[in-house]
Protein backbone atom coordinates (compact mmCIF):
# COMPACT_ATOMS: atom_id res chain seq x y z
CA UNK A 1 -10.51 -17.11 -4.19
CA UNK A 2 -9.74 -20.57 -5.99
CA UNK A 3 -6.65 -21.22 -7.21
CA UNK A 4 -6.13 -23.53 -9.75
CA UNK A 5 -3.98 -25.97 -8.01
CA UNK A 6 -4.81 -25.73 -4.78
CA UNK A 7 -1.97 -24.01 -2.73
CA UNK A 8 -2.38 -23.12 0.54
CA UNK A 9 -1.43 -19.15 0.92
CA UNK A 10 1.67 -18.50 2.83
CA UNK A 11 1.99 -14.76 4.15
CA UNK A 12 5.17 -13.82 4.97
CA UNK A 13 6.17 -13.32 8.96
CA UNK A 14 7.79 -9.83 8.60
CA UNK A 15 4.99 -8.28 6.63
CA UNK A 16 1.69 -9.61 7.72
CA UNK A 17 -0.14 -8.13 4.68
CA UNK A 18 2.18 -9.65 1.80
CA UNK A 19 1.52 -12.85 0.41
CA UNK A 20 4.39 -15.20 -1.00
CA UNK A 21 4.19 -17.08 -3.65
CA UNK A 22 6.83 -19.04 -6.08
CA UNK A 23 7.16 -17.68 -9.79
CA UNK A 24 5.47 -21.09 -10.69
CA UNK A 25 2.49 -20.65 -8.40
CA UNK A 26 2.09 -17.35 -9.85
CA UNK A 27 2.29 -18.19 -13.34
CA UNK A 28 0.13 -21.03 -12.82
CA UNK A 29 -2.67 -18.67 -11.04
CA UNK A 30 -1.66 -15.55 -12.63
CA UNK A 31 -5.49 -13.99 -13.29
CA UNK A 32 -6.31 -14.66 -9.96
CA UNK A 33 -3.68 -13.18 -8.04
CA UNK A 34 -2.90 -9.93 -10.57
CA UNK A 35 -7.22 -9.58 -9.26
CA UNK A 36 -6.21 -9.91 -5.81
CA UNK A 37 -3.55 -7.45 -6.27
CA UNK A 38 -6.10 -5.02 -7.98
CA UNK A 39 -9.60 -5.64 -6.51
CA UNK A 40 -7.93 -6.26 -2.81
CA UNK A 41 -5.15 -4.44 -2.74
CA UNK A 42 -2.99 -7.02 -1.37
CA UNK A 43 0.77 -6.69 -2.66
CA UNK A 44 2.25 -10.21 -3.78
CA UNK A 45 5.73 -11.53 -3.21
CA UNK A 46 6.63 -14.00 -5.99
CA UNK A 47 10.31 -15.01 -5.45
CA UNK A 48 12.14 -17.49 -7.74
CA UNK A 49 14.33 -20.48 -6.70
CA UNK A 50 17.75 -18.52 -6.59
CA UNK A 51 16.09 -16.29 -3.74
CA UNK A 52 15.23 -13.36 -6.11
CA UNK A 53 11.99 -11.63 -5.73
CA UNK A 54 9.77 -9.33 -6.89
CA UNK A 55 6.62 -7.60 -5.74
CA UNK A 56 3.38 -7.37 -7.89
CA UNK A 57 1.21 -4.51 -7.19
CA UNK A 58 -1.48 -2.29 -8.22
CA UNK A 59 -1.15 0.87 -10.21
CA UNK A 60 -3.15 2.69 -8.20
CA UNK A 61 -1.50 1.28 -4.56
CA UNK A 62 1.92 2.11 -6.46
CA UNK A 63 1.23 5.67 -6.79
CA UNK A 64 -0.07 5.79 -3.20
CA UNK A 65 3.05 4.56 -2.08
CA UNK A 66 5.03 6.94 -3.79
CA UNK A 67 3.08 9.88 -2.88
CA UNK A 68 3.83 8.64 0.53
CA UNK A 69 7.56 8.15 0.01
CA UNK A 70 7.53 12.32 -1.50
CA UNK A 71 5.48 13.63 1.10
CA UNK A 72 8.05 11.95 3.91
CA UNK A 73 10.99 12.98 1.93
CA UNK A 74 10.22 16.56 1.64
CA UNK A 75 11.09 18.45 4.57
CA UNK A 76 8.66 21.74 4.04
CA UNK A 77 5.62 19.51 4.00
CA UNK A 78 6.41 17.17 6.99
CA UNK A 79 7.06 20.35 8.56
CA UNK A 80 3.46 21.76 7.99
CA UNK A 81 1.73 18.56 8.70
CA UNK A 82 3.52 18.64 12.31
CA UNK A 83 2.85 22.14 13.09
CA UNK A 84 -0.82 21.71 11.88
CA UNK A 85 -1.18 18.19 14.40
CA UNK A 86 0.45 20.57 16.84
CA UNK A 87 -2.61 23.41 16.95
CA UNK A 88 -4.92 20.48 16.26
CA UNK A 89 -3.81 18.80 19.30
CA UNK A 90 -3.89 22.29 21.70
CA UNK A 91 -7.10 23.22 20.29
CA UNK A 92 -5.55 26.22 18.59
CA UNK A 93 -6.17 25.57 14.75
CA UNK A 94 -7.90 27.96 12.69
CA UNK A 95 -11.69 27.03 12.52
CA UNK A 96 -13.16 28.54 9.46
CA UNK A 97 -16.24 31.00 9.06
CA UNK A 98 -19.49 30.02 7.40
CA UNK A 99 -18.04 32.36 4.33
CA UNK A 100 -14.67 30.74 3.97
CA UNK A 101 -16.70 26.97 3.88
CA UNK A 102 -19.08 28.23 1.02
CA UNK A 103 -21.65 28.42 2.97
């Protein structure tokens, strides 16, 4: 990607997958790194000088993440997904019929 004036990407050391960046670098680049968010995927840190931050995102990784956040917060459904991993992992899960796969 080029960037218009030629700063060196910093990630940051907790998250290796989020890039940091100063509310000036990001204004100054702001095409190029709201396509990075989109076309990459790649969540962006922009933080101002008084230590507040944001994050910039895409829609669609947004939505992900809070399908994510529902699915761990709701109880039932963890519940299935464990017992299901559980009869996966013994071999005991239901294996379906040539009729029940439309066949």
């Amino acid at each position: 990607m080029h960037l218009d004036n030629s700063t060196e990407l910093q990630y940051s050391k907790e998250k290796k997958d989020l890039l940091m960046l100063s509310v000036n670098q990001f204004r100054a680049n702001l095409k190029q790194y709201v396509d990075l968010a989109i076309d990459n995927h790649e969540p962006l840190q922009v933080s101002r000088k008084n230590g507040e931050a944001f994050v910039v995102m895409s829609l669609e990784d947004y939505e992900r993440e809070q399908e994510t956040l529902y699915i761990l917060g709701n109880l039932s459904l963890m519940e299935q997904i464990q017992s299901s991993l559980t009869t996966y992992n013994k071999g005991t899960g239901h294996t379906p019929n040539s009729d029940e796969l439309g066949f």
